[in-house]
N, C-alpha and C. Protein backbone atom coordinates (compact mmCIF):
# COMPACT_ATOMS: atom_id res chain seq x y z
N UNK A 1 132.71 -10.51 84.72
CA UNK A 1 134.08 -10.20 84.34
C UNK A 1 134.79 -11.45 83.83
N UNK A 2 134.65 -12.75 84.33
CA UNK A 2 135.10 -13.97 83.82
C UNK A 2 134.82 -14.22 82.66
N UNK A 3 133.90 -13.98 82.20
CA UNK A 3 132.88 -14.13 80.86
C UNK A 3 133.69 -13.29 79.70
N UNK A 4 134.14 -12.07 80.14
CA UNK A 4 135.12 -10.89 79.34
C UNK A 4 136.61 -12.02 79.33
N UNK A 5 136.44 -12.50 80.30
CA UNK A 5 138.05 -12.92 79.70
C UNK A 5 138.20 -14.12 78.61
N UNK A 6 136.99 -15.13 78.88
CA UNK A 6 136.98 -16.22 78.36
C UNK A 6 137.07 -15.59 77.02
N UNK A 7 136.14 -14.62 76.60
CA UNK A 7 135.69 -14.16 75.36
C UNK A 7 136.86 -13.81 74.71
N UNK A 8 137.40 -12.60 75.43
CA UNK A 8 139.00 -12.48 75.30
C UNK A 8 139.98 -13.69 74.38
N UNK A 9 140.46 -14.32 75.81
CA UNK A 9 140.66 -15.67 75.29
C UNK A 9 140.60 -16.48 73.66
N UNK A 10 139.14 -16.42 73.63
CA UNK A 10 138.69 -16.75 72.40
C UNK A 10 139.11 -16.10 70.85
N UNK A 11 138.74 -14.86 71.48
CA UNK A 11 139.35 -13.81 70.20
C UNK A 11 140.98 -13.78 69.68
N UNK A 12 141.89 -14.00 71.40
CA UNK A 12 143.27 -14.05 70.64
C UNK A 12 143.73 -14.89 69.88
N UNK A 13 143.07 -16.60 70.58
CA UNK A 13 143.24 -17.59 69.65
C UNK A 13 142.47 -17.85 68.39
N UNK A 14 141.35 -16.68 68.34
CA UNK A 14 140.98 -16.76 66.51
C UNK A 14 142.07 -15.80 66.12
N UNK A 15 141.80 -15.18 66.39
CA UNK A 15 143.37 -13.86 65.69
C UNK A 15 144.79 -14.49 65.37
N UNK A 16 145.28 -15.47 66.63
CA UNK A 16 146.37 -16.10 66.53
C UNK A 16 147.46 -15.05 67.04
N UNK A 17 147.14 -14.55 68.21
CA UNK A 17 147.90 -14.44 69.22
C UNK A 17 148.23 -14.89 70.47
N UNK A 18 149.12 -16.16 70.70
CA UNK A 18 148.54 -16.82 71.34
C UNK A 18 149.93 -16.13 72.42
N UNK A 19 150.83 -14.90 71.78
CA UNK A 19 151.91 -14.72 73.26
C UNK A 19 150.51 -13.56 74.29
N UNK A 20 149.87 -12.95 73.70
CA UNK A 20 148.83 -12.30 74.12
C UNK A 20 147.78 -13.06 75.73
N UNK A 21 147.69 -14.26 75.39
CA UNK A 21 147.22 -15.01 75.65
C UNK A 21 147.46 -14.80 77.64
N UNK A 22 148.87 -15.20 77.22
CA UNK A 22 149.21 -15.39 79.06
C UNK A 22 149.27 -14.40 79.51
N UNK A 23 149.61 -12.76 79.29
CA UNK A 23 149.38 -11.80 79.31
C UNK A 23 147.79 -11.07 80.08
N UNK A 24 146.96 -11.28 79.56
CA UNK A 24 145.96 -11.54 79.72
C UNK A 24 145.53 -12.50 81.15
N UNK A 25 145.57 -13.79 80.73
CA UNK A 25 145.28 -14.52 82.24
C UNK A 25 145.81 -13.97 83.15
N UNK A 26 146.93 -13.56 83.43
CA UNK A 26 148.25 -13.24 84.58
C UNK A 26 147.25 -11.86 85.13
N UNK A 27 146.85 -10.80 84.21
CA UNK A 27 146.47 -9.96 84.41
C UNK A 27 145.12 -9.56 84.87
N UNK A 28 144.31 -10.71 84.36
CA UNK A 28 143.04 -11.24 85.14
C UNK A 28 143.04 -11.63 86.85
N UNK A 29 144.50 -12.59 86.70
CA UNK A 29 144.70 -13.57 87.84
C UNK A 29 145.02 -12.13 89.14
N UNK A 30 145.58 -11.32 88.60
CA UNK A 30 146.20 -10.43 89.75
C UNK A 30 144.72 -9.22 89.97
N UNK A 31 143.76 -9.10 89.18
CA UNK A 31 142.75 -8.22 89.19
C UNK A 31 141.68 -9.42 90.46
N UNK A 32 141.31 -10.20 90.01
CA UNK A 32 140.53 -11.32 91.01
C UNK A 32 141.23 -11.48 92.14
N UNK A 33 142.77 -11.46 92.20
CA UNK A 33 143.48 -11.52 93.95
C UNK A 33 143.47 -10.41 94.61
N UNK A 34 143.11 -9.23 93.69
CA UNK A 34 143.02 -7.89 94.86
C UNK A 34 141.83 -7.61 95.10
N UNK A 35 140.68 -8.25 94.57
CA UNK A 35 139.06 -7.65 94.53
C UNK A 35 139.14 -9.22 95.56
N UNK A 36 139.46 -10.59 95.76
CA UNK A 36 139.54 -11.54 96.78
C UNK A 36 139.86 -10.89 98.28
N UNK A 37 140.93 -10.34 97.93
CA UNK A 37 141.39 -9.77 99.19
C UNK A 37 140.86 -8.14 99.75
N UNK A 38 140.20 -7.77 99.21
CA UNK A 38 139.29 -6.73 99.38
C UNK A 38 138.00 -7.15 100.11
N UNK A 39 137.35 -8.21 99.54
CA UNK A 39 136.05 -8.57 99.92
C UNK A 39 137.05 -9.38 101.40
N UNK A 40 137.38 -10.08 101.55
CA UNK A 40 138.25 -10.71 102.75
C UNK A 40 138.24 -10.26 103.68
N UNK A 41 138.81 -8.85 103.43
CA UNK A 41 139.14 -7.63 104.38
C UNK A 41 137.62 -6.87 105.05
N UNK A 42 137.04 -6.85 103.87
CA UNK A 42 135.51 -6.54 104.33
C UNK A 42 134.82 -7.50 105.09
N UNK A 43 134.26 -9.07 104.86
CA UNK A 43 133.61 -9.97 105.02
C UNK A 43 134.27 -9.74 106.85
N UNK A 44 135.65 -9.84 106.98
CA UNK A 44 136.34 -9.90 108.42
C UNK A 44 135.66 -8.78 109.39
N UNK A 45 135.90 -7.86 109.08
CA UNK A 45 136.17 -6.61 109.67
C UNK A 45 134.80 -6.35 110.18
N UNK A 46 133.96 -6.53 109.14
CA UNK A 46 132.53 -5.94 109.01
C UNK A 46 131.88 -7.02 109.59
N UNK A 47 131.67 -8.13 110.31
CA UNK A 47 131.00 -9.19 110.36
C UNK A 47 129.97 -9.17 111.19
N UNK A 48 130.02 -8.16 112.09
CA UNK A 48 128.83 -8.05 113.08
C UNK A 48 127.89 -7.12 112.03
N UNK A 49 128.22 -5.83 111.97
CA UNK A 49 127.07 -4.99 111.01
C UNK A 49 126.61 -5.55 109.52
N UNK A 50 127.26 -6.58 109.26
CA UNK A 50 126.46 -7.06 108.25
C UNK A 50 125.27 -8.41 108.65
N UNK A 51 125.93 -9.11 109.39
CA UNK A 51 125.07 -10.06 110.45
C UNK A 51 123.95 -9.39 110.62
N UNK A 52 124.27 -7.58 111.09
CA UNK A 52 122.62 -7.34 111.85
C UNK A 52 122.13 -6.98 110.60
N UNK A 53 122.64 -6.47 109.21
CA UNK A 53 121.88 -5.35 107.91
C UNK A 53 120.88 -7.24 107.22
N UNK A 54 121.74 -8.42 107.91
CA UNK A 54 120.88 -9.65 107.31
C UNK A 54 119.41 -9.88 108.20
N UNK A 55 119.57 -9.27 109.43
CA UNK A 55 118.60 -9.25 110.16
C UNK A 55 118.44 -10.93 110.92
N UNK A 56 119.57 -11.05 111.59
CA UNK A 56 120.32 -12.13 112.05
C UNK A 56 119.32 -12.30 113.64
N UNK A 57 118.41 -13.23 113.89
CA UNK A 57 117.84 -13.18 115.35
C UNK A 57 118.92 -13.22 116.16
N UNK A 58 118.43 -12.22 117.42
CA UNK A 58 119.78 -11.98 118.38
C UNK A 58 120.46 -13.38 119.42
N UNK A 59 120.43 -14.71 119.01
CA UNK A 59 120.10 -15.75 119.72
C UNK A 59 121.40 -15.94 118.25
N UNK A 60 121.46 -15.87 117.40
CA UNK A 60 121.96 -16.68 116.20
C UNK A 60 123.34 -15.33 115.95
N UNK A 61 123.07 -14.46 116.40
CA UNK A 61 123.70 -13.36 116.09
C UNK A 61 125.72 -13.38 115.99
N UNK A 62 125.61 -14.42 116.97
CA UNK A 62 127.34 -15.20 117.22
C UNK A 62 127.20 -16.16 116.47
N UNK A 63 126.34 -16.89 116.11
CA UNK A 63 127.11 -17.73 114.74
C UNK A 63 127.23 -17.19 113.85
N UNK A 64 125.99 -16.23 113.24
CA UNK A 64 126.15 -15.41 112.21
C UNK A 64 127.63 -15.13 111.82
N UNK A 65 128.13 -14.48 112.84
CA UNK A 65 129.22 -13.39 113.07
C UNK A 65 130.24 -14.32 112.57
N UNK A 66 130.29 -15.70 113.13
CA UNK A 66 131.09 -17.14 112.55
C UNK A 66 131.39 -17.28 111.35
N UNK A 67 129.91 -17.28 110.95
CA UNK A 67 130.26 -17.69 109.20
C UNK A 67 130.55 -16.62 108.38
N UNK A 68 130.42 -15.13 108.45
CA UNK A 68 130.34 -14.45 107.61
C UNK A 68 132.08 -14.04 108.32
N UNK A 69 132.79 -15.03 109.05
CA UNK A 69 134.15 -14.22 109.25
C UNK A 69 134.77 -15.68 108.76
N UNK A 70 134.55 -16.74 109.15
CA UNK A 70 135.28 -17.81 108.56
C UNK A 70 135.21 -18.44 107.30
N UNK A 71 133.79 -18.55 107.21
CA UNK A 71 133.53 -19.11 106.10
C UNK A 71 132.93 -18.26 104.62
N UNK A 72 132.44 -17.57 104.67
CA UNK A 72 132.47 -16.31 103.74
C UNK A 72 133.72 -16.00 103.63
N UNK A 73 134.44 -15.45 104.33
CA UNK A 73 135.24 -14.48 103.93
C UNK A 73 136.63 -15.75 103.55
N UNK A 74 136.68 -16.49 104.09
CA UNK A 74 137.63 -17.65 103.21
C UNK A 74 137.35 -18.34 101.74
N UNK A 75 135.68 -18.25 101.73
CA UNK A 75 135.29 -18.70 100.40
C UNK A 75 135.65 -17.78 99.37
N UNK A 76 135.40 -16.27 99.69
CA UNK A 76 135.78 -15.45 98.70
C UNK A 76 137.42 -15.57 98.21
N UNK A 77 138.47 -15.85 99.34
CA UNK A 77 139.41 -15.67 99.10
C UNK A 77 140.23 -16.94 98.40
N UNK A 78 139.19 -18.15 98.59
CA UNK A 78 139.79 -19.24 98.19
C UNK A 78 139.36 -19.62 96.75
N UNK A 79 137.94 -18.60 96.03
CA UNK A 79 137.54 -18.86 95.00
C UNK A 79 138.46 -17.89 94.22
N UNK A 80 138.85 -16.86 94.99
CA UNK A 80 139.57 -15.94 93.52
C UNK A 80 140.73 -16.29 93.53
N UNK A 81 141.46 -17.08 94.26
CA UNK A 81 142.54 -17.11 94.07
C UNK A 81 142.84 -18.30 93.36
C-alpha cells in the first residue's frame, strides 16, 4: 500500500498537482493510524492464543506473551504512526 502512494505521489507531481498532493498523504496518514491501531488492539488482546498458534514451548510461553503484547504490538503502532 506504501508503494501505491509513493507512485501516487509521483504521478501528481508529473501532472502538476501539487494541492492534490497533501490531500493524499493526510489521507494515507489516517488509513495507516486505524489499520496501527487495529493490529495494536489485536497483538494486545490476543497475546496468549497467538503465542500458542506460534507453538511457543510451555517454559517460554510468559515471555512469549511479553513480546507479542509489548513489543509487537508497540512496534506496529509506532511504525504506522
Amino acid at each position: 500500500m506504501r508503494w501505491g502512494i509513493t507512485v501516487l505521489i509521483a504521478r501528481y507531481i508529473g501532472e502538476k498537482k501539487m494541492n492534490s498532493i497533501g490531500a493524499l498523504i493526510g489521507g494515507a496518514t489516517v488509513v495507516f493510524a486505524i489499520i496501527s491501531a487495529i493490529i495494536f488492539v489485536v497483538m494486545i488482546t490476543l497475546a496468549s492464543p497467538i503465542s500458542t498458534l506460534m507453538q511457543a514451548p510451555k517454559e517460554a510461553l510468559g515471555f512469549n506473551c511479553y513480546l507479542c503484547k509489548n513489543l509487537w504490538g508497540r512496534y506496529f503502532l509506532y511504525c504506522c504512526l
